[in-house]
Protein backbone atom coordinates (compact mmCIF):
# COMPACT_ATOMS: atom_id res chain seq x y z
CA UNK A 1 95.51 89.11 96.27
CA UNK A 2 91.83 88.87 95.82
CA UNK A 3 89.64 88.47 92.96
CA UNK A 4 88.77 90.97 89.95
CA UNK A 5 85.48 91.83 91.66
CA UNK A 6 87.07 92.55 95.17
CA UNK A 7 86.95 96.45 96.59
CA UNK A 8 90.80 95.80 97.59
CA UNK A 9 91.72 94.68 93.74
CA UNK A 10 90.17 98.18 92.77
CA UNK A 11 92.41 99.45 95.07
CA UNK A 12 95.82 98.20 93.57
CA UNK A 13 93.76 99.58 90.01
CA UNK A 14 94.47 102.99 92.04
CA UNK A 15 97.08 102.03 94.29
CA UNK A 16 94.51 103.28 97.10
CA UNK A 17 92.84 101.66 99.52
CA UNK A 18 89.73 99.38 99.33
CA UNK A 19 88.16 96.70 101.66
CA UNK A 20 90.03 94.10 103.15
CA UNK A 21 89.11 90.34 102.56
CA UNK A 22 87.61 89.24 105.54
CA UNK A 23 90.17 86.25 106.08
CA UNK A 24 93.99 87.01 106.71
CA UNK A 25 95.93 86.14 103.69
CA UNK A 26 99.97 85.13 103.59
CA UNK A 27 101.22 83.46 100.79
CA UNK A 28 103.49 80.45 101.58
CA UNK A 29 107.01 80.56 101.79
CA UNK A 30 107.33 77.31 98.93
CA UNK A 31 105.58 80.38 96.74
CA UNK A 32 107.42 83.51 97.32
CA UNK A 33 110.85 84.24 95.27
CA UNK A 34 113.85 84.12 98.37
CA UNK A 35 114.74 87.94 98.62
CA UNK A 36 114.56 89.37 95.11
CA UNK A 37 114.34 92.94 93.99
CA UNK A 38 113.26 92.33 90.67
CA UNK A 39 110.23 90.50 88.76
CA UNK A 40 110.47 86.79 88.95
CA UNK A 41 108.08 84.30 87.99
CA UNK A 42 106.87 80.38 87.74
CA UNK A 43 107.13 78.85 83.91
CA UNK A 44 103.33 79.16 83.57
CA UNK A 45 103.65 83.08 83.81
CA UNK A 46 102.86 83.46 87.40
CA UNK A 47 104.34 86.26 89.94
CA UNK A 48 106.67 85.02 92.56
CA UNK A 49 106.23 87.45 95.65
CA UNK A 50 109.29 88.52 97.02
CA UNK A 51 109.95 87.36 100.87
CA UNK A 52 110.89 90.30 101.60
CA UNK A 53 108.88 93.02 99.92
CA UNK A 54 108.55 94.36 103.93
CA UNK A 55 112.70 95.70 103.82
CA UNK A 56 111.75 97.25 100.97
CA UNK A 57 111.57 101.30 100.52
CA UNK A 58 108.05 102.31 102.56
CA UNK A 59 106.24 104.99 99.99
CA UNK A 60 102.88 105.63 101.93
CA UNK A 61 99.88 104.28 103.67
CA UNK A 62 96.26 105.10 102.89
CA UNK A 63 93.07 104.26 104.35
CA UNK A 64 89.68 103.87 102.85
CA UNK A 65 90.96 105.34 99.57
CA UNK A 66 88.52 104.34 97.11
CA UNK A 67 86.97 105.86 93.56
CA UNK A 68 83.66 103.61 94.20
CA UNK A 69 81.30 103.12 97.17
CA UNK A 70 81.78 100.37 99.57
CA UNK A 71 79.45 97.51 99.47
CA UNK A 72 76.85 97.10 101.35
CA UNK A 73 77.11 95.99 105.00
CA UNK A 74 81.16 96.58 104.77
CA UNK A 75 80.83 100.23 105.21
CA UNK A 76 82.35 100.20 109.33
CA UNK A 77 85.19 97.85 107.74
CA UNK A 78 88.33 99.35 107.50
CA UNK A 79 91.82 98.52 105.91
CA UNK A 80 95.11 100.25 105.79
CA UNK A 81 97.43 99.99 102.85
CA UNK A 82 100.88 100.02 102.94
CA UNK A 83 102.82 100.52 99.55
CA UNK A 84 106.27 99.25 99.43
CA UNK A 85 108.95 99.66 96.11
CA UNK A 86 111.69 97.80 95.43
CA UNK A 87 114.75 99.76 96.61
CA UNK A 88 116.77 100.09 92.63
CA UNK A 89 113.69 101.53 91.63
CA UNK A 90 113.08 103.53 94.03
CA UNK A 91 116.90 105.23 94.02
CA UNK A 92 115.97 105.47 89.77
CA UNK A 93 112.68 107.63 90.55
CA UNK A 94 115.05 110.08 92.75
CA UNK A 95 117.33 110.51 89.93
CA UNK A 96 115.46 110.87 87.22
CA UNK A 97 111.35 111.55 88.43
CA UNK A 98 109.98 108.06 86.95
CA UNK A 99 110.11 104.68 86.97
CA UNK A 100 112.47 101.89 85.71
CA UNK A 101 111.86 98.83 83.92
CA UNK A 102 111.84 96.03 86.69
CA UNK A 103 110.26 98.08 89.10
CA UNK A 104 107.95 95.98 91.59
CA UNK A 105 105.38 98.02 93.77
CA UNK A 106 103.49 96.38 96.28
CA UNK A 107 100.31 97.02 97.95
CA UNK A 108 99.94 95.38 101.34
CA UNK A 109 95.92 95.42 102.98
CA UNK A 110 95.90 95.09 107.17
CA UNK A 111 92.96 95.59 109.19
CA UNK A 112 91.84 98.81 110.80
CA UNK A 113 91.34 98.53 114.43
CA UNK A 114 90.04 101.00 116.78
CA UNK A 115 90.05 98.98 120.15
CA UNK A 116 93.25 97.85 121.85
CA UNK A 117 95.57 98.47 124.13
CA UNK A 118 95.72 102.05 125.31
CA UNK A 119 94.26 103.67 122.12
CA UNK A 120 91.61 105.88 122.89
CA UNK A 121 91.26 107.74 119.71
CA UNK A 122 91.65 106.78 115.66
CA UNK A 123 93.15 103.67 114.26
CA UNK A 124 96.12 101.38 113.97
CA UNK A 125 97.03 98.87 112.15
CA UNK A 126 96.61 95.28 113.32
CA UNK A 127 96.65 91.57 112.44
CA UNK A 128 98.30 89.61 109.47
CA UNK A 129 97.88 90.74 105.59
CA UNK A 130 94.78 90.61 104.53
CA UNK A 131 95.05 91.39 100.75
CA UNK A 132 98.67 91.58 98.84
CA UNK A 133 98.52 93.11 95.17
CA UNK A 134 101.52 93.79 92.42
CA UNK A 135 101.88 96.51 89.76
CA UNK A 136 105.02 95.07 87.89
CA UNK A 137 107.20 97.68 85.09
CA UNK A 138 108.88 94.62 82.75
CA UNK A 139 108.86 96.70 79.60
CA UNK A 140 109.73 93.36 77.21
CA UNK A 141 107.39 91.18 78.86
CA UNK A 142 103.78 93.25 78.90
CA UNK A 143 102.49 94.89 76.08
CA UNK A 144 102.02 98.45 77.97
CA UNK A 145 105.10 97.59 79.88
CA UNK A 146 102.69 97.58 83.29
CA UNK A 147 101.15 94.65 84.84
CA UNK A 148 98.67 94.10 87.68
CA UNK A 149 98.90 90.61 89.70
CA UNK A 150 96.24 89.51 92.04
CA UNK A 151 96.79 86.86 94.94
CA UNK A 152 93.54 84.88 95.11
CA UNK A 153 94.34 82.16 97.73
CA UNK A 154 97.05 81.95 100.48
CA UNK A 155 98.42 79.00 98.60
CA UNK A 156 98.71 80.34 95.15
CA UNK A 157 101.17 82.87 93.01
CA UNK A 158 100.62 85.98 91.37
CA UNK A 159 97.50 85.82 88.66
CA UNK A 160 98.27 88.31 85.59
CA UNK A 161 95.16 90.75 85.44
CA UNK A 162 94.32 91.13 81.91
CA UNK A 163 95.21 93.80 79.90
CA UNK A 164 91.63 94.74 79.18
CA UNK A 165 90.68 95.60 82.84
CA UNK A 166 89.71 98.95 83.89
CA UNK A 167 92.34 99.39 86.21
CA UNK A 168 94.92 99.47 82.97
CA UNK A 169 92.56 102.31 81.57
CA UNK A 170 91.94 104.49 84.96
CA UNK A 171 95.93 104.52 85.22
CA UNK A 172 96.63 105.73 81.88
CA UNK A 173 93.96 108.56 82.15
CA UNK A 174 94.57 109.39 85.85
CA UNK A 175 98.09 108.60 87.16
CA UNK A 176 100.40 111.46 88.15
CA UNK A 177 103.61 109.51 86.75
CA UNK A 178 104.05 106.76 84.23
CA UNK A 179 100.90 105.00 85.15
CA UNK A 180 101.41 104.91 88.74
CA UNK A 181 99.58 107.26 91.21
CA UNK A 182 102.41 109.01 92.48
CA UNK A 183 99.87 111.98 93.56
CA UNK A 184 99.02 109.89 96.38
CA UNK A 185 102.92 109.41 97.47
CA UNK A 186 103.95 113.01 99.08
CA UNK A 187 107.48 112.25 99.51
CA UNK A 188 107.79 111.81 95.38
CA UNK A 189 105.21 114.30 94.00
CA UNK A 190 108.00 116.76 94.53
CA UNK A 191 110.49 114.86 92.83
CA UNK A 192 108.34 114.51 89.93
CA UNK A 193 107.51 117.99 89.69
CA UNK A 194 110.62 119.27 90.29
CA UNK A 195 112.09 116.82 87.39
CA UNK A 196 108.98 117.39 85.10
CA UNK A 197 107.91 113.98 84.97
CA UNK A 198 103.96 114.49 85.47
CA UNK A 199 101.67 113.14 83.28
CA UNK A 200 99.48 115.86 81.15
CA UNK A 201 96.58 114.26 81.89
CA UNK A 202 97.17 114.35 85.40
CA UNK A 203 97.96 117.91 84.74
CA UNK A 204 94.99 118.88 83.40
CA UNK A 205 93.19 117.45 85.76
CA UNK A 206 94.65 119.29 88.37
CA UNK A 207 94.32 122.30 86.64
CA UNK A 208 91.13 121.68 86.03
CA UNK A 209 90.45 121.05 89.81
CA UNK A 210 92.12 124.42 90.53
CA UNK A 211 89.90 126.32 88.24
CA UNK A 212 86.58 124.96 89.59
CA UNK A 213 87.63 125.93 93.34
């Protein structure tokens, strides 16, 4: 994952889109916990990424999602993001409208490409990851039961963001369900709605929103 200051961290704070890195980023296989489905990680606290996050239930893809402006001379820079769930969670939310404890959601960053092939219009997806960010539900391990983990080198783990950031905040105020931006994920807003699982503030907001159109 990138750094705290990078566009594409911001997005996992929103599970949006941001700005890809500018340098294609796959953690190792030595690093990556073989085929798991839940949280795992090293003794120093770490986040093992799970080899494969990519058979895991597809949710939605944004791009150029973002609550802030794009820095300067990155605004004709592009990125996709794909957000995957681990499949136990994701068979939980259709029962019940929320999320379980051990659910892993991942946000996966690959360039935007408009040139290639036989594509004469919009954009595809192309190249290797470019950013790969975790929001982790392990209710007995993180004091708000959410975590954020950010990969900052292809060699490394999963770094804990801290609890302080703003991304922890912006969640609680803004997501649709449980701290997660389910609004953005139109295959489970209904679900949620239909179960009642929607946040009031997200509610208001969206009533709010209404009122002012």
């Amino acid at each position: 994952m990138s750094s705290l200051s990078s566009p594409a961290l911001a997005a996992l704070c929103l599970l949006a889109v941001g700005v890809a890195v500018p340098t294609a980023l796959r953690a190792p296989k030595t690093a990556l916990a073989a085929s798991l489905g839940t949280p795992a990680y090293t003794k120093t606290g770490e986040l093992l990424a799970p080899a494969n996050y990519r058979e895991w239930v597809y949710v939605t893809t944004g791009i150029d999602m973002s609550y802030a402006p794009k820095p300067a001379g990155m605004e004709d820079h592009s990125t996709f993001d794909n957000v995957f769930v681990n499949p136990e969670a994701y068979r939980s939310f259709l029962a019940t409208g929320t999320w379980p404890d051990k659910t892993v959601m991942v946000l996966e960053g690959r360039e935007a490409r408009s040139k290639g092939s036989i594509n004469q219009h919009g954009h595809f997806q192309s190249g290797g990851v470019m950013d790969l960010e975790f929001h982790v539900k392990d209710e007995t391990r993180f004091p708000g039961k959410w975590a954020f983990f950010s990969f900052d080198s292809a060699t490394g783990n999963g770094t804990l963001i801290p609890q302080g950031a703003s991304c922890y905040t912006c969640h609680t105020a803004h997501a649709a369900v449980d701290t997660t931006f389910v609004q953005f994920y139109p295959t489970l807003l209904p679900i949620a709605e239909k179960k009642g699982t929607l946040s009031a503030a997200f509610l208001k907001e969206e009533a709010a929103a209404g009122a002012g159109k």
